[in-house]
Protein backbone atom coordinates (compact mmCIF):
# COMPACT_ATOMS: atom_id res chain seq x y z
CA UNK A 1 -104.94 -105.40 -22.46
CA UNK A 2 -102.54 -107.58 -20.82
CA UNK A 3 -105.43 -108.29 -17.74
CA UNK A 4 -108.01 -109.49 -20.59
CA UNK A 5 -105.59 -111.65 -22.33
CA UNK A 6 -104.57 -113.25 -19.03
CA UNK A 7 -108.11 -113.53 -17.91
CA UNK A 8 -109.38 -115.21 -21.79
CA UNK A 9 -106.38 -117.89 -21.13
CA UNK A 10 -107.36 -118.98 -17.40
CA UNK A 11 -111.15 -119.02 -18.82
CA UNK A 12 -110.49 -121.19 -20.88
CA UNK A 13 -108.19 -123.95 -19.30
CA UNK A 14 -110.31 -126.79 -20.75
CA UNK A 15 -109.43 -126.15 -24.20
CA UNK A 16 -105.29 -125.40 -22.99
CA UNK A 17 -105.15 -128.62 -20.67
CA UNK A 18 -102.38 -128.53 -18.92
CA UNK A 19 -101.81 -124.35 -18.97
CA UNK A 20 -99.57 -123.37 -16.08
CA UNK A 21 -99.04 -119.94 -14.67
CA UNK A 22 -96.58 -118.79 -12.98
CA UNK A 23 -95.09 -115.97 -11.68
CA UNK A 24 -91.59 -115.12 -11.72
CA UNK A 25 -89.48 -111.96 -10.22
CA UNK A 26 -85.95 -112.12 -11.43
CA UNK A 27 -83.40 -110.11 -12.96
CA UNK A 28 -84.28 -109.45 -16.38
CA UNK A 29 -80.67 -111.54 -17.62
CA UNK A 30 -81.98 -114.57 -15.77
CA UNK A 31 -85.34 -114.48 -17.11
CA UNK A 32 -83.86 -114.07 -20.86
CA UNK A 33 -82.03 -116.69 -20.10
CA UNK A 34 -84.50 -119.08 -18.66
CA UNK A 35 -86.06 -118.25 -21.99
CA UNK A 36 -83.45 -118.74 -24.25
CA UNK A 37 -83.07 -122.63 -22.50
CA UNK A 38 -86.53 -122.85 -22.67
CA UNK A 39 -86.80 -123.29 -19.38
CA UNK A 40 -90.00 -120.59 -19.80
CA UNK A 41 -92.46 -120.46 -23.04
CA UNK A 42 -93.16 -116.74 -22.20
CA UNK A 43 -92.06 -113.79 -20.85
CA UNK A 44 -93.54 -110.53 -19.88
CA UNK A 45 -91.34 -107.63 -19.35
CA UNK A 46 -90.78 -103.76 -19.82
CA UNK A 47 -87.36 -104.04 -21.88
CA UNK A 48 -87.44 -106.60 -24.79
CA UNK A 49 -84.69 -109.18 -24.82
CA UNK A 50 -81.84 -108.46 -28.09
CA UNK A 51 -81.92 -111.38 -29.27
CA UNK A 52 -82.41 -112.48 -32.40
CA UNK A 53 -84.21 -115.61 -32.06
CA UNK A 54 -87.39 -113.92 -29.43
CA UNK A 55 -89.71 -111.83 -31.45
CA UNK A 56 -91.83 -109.55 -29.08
CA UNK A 57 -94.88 -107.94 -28.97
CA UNK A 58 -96.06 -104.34 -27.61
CA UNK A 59 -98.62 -105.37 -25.22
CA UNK A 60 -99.15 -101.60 -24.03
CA UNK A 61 -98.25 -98.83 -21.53
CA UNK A 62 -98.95 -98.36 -18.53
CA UNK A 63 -98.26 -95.30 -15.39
CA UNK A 64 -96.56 -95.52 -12.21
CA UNK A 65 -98.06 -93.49 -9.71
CA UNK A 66 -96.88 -92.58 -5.67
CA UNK A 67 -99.61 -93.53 -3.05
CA UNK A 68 -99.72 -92.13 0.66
CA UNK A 69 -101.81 -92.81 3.66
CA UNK A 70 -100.49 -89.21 4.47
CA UNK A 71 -102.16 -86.84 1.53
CA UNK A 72 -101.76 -83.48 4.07
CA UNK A 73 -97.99 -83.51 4.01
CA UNK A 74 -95.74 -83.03 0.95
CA UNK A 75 -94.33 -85.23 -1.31
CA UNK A 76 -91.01 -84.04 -0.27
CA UNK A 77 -91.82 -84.74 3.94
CA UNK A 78 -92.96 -88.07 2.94
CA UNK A 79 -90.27 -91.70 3.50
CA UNK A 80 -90.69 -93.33 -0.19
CA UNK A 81 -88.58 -96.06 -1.06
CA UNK A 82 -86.49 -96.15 -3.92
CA UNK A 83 -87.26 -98.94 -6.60
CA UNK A 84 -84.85 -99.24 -9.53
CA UNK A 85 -87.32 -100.12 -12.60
CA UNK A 86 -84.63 -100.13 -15.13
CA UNK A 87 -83.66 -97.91 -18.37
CA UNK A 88 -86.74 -97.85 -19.85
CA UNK A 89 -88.33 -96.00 -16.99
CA UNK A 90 -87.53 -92.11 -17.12
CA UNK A 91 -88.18 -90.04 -13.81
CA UNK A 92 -90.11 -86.87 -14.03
């Protein structure tokens, strides 16, 4: 969902002159907060800011999944690195 949205918007620059993406990878406090200054107009995340002022919208869900170049050893023989996604994301 998110993918088609993003794709209808740089489609269709000529009717949103002066549209500017950009990409951003910051702690979620800084990006709230660049927000709240309105220093950006819109921010995607997983956890929605508290704030009373930001409505938000459910965009979707979506699955992590572990990829190897290795598939004939286990998962447990294999070196993955350890990425802290936040509360929202519950390991199984």
């Amino acid at each position: 969902m998110l993918n088609q949205w993003l794709g209808r918007l740089y489609q269709n620059q000529d009717a949103h002159t002066g549209l500017q993406f950009e990409a951003r990878i910051a702690q979620r406090q800084s990006l709230v907060k660049q927000l709240h200054e309105r220093q950006l107009d819109l921010l995607i995340t997983t956890e929605a800011p508290k704030m009373d002022e930001f409505s938000s919208q459910l965009l979707g869900y979506f699955t992590l999944a572990l990829y190897t170049s290795a598939p004939s050893k286990l998962k447990g023989d294999l070196n993955y690195l350890r990425l802290e996604w936040g509360p929202d994301f519950s390991t199984a």
